[in-house]
PDB file of N, CA and C in Angstrom:
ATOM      1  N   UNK A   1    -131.832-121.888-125.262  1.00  0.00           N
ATOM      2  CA  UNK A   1    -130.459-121.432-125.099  1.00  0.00           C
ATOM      3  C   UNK A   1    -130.052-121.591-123.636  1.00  0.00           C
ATOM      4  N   UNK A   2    -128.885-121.923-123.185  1.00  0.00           N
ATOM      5  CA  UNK A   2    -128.259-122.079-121.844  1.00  0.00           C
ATOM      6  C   UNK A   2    -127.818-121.118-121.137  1.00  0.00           C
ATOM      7  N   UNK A   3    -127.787-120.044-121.832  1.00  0.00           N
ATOM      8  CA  UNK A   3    -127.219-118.618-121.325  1.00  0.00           C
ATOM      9  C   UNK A   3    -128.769-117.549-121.776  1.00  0.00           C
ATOM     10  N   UNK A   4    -128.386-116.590-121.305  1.00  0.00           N
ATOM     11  CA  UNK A   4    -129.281-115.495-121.488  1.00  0.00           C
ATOM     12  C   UNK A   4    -128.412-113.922-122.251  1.00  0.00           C
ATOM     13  N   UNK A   5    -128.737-114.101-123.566  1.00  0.00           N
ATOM     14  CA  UNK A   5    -128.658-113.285-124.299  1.00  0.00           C
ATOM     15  C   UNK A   5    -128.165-112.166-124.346  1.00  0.00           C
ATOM     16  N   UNK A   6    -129.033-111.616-123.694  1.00  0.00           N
ATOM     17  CA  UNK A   6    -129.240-110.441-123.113  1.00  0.00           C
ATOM     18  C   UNK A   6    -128.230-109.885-122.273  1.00  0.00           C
ATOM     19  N   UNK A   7    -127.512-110.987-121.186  1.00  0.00           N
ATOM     20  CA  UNK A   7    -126.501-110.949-120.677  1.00  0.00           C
ATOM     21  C   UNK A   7    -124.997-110.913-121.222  1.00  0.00           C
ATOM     22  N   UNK A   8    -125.225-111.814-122.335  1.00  0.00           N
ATOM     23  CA  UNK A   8    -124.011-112.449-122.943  1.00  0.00           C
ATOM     24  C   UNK A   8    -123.531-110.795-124.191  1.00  0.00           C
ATOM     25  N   UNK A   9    -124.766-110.070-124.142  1.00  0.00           N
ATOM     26  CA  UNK A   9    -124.731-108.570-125.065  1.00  0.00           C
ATOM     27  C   UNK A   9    -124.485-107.476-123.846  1.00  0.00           C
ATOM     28  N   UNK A  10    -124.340-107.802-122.624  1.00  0.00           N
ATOM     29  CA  UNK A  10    -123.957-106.896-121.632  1.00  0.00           C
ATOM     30  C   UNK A  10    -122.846-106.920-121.393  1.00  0.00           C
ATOM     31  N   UNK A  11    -122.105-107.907-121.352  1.00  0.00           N
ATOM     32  CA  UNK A  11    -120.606-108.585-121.089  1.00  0.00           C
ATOM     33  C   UNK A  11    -120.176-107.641-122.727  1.00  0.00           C
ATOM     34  N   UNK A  12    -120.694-108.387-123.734  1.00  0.00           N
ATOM     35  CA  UNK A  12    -119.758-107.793-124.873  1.00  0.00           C
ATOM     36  C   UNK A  12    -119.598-106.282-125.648  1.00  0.00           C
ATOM     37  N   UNK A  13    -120.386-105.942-124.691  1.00  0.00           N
ATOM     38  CA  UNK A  13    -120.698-104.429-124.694  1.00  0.00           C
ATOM     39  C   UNK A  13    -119.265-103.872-123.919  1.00  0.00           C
ATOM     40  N   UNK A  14    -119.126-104.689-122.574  1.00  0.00           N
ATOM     41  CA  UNK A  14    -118.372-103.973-121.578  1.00  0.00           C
ATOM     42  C   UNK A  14    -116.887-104.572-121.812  1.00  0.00           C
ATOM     43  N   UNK A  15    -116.814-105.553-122.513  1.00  0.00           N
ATOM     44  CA  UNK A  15    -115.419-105.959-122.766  1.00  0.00           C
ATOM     45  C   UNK A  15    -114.903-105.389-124.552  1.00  0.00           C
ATOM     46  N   UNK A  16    -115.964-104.677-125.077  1.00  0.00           N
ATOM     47  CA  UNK A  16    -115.497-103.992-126.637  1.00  0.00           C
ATOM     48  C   UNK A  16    -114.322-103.503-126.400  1.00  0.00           C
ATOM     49  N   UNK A  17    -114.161-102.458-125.596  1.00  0.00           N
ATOM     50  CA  UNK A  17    -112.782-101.859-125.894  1.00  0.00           C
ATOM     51  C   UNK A  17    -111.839-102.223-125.497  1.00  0.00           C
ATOM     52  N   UNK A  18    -111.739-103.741-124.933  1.00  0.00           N
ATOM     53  CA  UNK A  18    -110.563-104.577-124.593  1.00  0.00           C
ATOM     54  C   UNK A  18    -109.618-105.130-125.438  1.00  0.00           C
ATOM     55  N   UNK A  19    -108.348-105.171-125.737  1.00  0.00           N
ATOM     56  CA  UNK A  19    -107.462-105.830-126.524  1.00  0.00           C
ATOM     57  C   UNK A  19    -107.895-107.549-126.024  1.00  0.00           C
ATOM     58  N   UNK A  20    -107.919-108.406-127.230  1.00  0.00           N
ATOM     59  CA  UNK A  20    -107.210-109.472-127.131  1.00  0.00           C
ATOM     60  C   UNK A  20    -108.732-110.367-126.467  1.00  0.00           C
ATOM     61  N   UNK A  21    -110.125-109.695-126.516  1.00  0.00           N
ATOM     62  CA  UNK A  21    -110.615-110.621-126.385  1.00  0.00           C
ATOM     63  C   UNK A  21    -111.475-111.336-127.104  1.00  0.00           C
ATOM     64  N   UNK A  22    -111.635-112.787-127.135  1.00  0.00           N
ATOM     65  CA  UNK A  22    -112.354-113.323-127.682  1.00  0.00           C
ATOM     66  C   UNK A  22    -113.251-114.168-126.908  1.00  0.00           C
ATOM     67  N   UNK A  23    -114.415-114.883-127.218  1.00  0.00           N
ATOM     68  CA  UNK A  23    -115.457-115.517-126.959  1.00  0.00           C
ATOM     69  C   UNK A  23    -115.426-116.686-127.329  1.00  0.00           C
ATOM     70  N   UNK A  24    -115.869-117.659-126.466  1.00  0.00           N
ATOM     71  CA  UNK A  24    -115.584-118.859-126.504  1.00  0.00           C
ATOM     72  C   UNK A  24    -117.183-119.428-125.523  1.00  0.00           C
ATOM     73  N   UNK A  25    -117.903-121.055-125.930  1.00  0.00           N
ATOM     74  CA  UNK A  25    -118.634-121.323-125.537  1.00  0.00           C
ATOM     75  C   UNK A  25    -118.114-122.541-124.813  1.00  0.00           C
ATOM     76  N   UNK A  26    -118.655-122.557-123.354  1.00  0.00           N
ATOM     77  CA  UNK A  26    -117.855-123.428-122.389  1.00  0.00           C
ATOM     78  C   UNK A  26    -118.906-123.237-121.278  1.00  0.00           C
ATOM     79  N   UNK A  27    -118.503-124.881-120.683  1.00  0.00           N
ATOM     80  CA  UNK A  27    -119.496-124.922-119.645  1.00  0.00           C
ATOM     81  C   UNK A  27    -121.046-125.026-119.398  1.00  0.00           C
ATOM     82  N   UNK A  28    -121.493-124.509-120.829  1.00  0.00           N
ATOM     83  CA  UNK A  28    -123.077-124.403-121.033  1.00  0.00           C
ATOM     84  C   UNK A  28    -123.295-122.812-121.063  1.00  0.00           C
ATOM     85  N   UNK A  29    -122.437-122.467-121.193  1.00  0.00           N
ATOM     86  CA  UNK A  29    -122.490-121.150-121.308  1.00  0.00           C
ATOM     87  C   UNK A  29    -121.475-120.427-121.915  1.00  0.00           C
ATOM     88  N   UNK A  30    -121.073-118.716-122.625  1.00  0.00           N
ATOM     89  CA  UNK A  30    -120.237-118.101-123.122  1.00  0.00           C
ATOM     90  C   UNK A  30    -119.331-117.820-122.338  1.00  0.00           C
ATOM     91  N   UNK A  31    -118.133-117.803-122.636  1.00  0.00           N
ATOM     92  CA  UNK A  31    -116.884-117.248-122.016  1.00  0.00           C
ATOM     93  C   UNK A  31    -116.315-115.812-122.799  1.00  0.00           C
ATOM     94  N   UNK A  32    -115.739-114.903-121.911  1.00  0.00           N
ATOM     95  CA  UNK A  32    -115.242-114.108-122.576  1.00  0.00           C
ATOM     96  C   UNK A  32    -113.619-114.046-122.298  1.00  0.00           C
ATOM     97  N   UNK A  33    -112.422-114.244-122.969  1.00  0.00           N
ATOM     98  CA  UNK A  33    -111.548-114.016-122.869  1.00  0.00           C
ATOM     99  C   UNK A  33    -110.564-113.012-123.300  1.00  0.00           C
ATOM    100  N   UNK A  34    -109.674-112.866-122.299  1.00  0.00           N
ATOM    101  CA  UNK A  34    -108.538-112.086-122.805  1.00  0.00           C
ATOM    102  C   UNK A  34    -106.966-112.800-122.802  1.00  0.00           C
ATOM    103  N   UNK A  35    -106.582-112.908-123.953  1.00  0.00           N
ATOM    104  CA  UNK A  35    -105.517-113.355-124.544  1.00  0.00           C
ATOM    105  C   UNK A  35    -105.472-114.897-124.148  1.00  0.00           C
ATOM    106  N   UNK A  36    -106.524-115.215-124.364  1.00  0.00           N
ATOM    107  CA  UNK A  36    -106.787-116.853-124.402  1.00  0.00           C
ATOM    108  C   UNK A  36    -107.197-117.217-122.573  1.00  0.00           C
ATOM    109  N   UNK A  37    -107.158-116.145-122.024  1.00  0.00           N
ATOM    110  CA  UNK A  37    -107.600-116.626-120.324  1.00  0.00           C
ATOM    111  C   UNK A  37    -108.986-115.965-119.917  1.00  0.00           C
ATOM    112  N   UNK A  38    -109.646-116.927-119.494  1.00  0.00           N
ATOM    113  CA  UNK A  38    -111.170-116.643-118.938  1.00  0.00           C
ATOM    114  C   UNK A  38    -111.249-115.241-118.452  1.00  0.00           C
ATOM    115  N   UNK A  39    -111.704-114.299-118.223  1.00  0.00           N
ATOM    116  CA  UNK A  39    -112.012-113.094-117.699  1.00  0.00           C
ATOM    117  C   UNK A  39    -113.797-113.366-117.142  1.00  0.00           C
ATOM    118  N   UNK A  40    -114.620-113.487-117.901  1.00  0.00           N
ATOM    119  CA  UNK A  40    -115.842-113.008-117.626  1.00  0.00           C
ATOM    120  C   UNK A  40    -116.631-114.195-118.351  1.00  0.00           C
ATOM    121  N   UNK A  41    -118.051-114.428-117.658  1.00  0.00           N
ATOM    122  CA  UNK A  41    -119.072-115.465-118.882  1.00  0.00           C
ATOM    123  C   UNK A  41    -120.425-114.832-118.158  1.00  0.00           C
ATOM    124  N   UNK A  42    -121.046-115.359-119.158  1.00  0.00           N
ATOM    125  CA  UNK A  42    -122.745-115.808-118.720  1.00  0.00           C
ATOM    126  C   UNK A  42    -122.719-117.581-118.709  1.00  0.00           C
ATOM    127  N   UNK A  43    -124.094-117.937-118.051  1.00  0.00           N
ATOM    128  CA  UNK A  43    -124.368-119.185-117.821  1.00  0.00           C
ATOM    129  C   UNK A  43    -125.969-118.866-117.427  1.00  0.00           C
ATOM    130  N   UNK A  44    -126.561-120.211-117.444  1.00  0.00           N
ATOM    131  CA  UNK A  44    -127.955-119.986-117.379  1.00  0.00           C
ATOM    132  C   UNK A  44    -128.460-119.970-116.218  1.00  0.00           C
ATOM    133  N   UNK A  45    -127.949-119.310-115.018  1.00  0.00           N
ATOM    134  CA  UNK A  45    -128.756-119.048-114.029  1.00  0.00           C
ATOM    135  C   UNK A  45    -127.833-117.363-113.589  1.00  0.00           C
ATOM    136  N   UNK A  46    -127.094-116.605-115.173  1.00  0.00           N
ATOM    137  CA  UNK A  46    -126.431-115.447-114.423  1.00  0.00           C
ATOM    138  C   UNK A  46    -125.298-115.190-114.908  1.00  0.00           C
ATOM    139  N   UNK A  47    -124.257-115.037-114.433  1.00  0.00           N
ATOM    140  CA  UNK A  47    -122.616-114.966-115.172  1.00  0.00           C
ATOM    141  C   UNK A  47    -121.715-114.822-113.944  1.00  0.00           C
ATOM    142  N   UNK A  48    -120.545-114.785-114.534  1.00  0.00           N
ATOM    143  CA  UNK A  48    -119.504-114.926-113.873  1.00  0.00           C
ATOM    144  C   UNK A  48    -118.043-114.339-113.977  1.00  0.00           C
ATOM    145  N   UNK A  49    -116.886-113.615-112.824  1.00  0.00           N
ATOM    146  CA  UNK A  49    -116.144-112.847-113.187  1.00  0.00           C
ATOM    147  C   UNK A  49    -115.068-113.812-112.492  1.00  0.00           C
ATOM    148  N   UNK A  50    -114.059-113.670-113.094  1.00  0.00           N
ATOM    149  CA  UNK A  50    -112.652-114.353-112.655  1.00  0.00           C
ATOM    150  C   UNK A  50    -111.472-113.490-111.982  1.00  0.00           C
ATOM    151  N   UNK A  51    -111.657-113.432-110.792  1.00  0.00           N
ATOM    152  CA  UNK A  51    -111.094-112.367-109.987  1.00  0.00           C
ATOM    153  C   UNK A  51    -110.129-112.904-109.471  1.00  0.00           C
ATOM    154  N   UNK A  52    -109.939-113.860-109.290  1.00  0.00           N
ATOM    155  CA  UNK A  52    -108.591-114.040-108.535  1.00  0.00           C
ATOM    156  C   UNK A  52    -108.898-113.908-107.065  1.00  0.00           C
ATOM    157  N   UNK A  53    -108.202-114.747-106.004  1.00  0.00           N
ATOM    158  CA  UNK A  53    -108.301-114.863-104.454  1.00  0.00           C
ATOM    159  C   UNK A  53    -108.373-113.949-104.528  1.00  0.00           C
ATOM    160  N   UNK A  54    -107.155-113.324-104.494  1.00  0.00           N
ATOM    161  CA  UNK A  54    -106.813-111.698-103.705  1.00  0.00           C
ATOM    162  C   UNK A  54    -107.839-110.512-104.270  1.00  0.00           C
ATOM    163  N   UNK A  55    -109.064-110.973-105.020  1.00  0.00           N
ATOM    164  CA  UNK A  55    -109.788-109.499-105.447  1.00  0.00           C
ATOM    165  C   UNK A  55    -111.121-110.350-104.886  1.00  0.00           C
ATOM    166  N   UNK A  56    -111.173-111.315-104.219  1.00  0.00           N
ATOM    167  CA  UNK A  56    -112.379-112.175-103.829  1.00  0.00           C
ATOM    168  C   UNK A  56    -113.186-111.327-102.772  1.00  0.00           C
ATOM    169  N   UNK A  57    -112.579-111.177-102.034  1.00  0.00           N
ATOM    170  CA  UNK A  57    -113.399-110.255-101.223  1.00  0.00           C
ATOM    171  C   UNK A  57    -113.824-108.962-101.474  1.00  0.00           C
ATOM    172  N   UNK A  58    -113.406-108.365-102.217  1.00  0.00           N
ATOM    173  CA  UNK A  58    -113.490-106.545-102.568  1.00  0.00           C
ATOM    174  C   UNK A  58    -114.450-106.877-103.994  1.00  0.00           C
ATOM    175  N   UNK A  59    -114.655-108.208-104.476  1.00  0.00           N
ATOM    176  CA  UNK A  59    -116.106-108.770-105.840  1.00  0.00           C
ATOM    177  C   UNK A  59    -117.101-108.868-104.813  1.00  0.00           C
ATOM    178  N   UNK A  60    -116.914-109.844-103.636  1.00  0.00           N
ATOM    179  CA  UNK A  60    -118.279-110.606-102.788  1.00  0.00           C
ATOM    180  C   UNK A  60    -118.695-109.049-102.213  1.00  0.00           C
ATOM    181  N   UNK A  61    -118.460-108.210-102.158  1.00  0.00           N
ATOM    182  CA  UNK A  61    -118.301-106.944-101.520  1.00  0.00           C
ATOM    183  C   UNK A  61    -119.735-105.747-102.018  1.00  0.00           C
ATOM    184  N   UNK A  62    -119.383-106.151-103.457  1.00  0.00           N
ATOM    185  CA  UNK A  62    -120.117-105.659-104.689  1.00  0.00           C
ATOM    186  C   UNK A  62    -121.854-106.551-104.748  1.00  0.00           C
ATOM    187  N   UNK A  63    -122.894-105.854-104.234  1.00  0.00           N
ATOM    188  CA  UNK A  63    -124.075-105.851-104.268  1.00  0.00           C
ATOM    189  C   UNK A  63    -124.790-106.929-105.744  1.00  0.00           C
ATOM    190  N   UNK A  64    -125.041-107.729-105.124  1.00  0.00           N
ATOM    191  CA  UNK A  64    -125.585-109.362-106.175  1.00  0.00           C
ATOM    192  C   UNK A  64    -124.238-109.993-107.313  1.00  0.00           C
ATOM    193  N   UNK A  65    -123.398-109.661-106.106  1.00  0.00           N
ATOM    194  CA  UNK A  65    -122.233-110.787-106.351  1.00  0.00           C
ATOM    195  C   UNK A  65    -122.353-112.323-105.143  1.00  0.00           C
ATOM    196  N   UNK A  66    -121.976-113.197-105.668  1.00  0.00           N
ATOM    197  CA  UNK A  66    -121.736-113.890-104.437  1.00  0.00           C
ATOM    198  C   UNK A  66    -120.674-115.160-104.475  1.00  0.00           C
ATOM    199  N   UNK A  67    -120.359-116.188-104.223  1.00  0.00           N
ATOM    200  CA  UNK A  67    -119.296-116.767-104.392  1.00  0.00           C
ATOM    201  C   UNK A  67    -120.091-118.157-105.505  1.00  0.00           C
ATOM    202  N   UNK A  68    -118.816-118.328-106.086  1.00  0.00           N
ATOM    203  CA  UNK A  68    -119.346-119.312-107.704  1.00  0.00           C
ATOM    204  C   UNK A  68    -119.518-120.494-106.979  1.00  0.00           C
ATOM    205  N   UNK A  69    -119.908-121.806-106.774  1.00  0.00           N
ATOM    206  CA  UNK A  69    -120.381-122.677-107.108  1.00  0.00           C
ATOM    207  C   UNK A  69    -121.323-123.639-108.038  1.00  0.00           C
ATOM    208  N   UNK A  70    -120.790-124.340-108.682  1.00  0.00           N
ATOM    209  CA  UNK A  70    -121.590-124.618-109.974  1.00  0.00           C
ATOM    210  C   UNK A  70    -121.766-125.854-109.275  1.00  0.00           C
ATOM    211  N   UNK A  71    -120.843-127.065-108.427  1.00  0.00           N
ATOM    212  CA  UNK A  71    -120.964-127.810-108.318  1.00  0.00           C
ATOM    213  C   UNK A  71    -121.599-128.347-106.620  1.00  0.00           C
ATOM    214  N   UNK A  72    -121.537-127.286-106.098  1.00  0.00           N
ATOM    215  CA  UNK A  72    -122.077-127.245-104.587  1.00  0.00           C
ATOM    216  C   UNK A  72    -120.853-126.385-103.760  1.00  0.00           C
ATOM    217  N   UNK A  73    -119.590-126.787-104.483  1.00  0.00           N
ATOM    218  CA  UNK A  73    -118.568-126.826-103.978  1.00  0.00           C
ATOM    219  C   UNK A  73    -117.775-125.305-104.451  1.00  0.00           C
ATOM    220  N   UNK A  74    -117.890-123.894-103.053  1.00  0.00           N
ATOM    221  CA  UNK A  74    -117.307-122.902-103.582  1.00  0.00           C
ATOM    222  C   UNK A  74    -116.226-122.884-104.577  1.00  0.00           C
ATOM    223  N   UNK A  75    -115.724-122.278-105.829  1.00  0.00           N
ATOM    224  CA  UNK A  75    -114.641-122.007-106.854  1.00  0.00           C
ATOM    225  C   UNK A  75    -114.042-120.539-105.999  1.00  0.00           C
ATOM    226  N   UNK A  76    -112.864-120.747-105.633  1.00  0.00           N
ATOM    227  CA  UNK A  76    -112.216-120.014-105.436  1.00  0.00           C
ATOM    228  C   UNK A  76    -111.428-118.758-106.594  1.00  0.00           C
ATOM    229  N   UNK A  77    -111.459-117.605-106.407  1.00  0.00           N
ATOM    230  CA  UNK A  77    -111.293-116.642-107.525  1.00  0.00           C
ATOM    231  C   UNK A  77    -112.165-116.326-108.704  1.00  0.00           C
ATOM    232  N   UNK A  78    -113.451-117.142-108.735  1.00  0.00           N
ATOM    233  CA  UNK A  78    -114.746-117.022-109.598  1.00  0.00           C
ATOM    234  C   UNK A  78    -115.707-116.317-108.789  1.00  0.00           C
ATOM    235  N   UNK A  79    -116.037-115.848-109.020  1.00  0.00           N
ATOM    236  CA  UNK A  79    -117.306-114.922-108.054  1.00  0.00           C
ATOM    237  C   UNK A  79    -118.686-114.847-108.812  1.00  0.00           C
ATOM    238  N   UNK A  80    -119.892-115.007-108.595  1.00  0.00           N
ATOM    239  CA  UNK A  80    -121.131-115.183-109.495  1.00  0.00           C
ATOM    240  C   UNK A  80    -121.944-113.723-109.265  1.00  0.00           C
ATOM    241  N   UNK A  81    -122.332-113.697-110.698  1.00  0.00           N
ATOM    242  CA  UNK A  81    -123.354-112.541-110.842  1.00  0.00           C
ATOM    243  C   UNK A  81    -125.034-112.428-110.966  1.00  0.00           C
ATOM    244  N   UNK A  82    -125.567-112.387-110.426  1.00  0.00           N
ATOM    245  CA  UNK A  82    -127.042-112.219-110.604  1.00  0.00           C
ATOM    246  C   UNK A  82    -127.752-110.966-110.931  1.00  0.00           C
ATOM    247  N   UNK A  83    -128.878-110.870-111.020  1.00  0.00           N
ATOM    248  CA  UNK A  83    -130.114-109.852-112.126  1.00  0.00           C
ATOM    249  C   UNK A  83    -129.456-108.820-111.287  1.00  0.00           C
ATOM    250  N   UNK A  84    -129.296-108.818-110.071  1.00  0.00           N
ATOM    251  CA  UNK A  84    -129.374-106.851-109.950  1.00  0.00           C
ATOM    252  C   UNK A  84    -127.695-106.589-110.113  1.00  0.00           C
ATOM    253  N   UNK A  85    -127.003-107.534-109.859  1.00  0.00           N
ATOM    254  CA  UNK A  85    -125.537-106.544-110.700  1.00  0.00           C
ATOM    255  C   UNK A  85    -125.649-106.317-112.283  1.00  0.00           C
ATOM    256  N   UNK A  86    -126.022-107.401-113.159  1.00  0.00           N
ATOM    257  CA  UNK A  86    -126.252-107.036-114.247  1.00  0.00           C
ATOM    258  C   UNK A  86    -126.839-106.259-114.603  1.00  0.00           C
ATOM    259  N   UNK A  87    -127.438-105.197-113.589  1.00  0.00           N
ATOM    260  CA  UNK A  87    -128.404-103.852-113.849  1.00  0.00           C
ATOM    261  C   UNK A  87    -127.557-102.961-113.712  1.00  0.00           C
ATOM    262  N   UNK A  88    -126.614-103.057-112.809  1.00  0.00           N
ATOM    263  CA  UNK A  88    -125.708-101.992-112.137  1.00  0.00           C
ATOM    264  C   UNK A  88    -124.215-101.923-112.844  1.00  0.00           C
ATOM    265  N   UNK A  89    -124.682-100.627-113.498  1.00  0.00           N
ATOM    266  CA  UNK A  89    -123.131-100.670-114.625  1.00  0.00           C
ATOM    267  C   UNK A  89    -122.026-100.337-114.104  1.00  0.00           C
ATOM    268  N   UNK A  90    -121.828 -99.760-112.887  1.00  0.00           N
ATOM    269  CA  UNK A  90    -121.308 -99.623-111.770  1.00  0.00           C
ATOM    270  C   UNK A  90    -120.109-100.969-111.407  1.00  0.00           C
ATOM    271  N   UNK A  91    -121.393-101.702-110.901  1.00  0.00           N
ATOM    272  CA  UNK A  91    -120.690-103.010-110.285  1.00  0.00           C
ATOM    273  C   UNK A  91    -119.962-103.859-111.378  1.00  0.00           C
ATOM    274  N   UNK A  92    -120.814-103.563-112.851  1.00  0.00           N
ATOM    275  CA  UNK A  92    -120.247-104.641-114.012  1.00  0.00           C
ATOM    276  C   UNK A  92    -118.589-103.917-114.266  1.00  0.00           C
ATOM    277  N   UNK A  93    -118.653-102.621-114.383  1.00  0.00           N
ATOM    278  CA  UNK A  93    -117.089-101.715-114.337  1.00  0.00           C
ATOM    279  C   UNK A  93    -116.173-102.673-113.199  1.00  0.00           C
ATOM    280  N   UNK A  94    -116.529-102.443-112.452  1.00  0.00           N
ATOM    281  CA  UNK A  94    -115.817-102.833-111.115  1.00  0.00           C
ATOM    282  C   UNK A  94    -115.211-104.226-110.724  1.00  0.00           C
ATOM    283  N   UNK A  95    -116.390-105.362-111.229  1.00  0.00           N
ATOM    284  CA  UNK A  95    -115.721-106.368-111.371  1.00  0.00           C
ATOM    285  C   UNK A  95    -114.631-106.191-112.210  1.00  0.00           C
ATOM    286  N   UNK A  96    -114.950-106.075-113.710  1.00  0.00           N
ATOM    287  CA  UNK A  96    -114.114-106.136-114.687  1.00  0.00           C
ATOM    288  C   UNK A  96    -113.055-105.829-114.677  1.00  0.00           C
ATOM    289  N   UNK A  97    -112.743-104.373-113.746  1.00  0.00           N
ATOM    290  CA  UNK A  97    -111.912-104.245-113.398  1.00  0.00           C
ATOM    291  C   UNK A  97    -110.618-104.977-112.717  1.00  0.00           C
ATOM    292  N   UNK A  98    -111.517-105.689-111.484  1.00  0.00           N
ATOM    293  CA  UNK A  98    -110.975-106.810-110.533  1.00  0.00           C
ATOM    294  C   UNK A  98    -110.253-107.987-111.287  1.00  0.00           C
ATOM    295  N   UNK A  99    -111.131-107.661-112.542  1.00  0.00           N
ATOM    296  CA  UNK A  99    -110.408-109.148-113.495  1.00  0.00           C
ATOM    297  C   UNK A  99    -109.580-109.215-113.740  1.00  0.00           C
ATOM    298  N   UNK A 100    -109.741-107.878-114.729  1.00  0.00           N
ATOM    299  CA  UNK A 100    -107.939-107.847-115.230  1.00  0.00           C
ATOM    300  C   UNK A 100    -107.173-107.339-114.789  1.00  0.00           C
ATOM    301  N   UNK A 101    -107.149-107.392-113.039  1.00  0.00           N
ATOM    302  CA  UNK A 101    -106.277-107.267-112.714  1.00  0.00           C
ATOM    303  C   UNK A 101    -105.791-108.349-112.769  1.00  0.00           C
ATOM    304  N   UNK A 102    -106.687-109.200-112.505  1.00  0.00           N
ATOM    305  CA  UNK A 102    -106.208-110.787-112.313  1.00  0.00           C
ATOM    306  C   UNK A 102    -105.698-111.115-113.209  1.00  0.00           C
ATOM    307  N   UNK A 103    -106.236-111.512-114.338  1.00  0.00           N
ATOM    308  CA  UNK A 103    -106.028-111.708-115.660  1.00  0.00           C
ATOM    309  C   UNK A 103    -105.202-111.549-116.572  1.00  0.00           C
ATOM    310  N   UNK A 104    -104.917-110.263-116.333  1.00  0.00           N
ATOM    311  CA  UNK A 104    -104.082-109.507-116.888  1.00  0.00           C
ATOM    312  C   UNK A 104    -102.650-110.093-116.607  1.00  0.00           C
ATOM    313  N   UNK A 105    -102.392-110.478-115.415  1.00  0.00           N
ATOM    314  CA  UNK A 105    -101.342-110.916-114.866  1.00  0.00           C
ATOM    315  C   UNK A 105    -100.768-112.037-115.575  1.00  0.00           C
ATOM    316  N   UNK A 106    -101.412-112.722-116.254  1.00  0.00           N
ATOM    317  CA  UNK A 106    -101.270-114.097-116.708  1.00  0.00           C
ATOM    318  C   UNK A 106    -100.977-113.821-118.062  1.00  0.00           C
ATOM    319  N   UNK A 107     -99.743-115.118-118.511  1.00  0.00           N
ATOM    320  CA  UNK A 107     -98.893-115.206-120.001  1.00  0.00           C
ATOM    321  C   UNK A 107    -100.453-115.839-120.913  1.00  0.00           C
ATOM    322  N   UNK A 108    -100.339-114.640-122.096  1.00  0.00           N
ATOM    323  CA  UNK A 108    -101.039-115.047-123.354  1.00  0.00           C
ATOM    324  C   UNK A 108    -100.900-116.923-123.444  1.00  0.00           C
ATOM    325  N   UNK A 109    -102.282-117.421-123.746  1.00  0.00           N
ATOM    326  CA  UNK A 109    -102.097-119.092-124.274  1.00  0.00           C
ATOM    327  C   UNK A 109    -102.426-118.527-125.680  1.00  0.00           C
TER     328      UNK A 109
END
């Protein structure tokens, strides 16, 4: 599998009581969306939150966050998650939060 499980049941744990999202497989890994726009994924080295510039710094901020690159090349408003935020239910709240703020902002596709 390209993702880790385990992760991809941590995300859907923390996005249950969300309106409007669904799951989608992308990238080599799960996506979680809200109202058809990326919010959150796993991928196989971790996952990932869609924060938007303006919440970029107050995610990188948050303890085993760090900035996304998949391709070498930083993604601006993606921020990456590794083993010890995915421990910290804390930090997983907090992004999520950051998301939809982002997210939220944006017209249903």
């Amino acid at each position: 599998m390209a993702y880790d499980e385990g992760h991809a049941a941590i995300l859907r744990d923390l996005t249950a009581g969300l309106n409007g999202i669904t799951e989608k497989k992308m990238f080599g890994g799960l996506c979680f969306l809200q109202n058809g726009n990326m919010l959150c994924g796993v991928h196989k080295d971790g996952g990932m939150f869609r924060v938007g510039k303006e919440n970029e710094a107050a995610a990188l901020a948050i303890p085993g966050v760090d900035p996304m690159s998949f391709t070498g090349r930083k993604m601006g408003g993606l921020v990456d998650v590794n083993e010890d935020a995915f421990g910290n239910e804390d930090a997983l709240n907090r992004l999520l939060e950051l998301s939809q703020t982002f997210v939220g902002k944006m017209p249903p596709k």
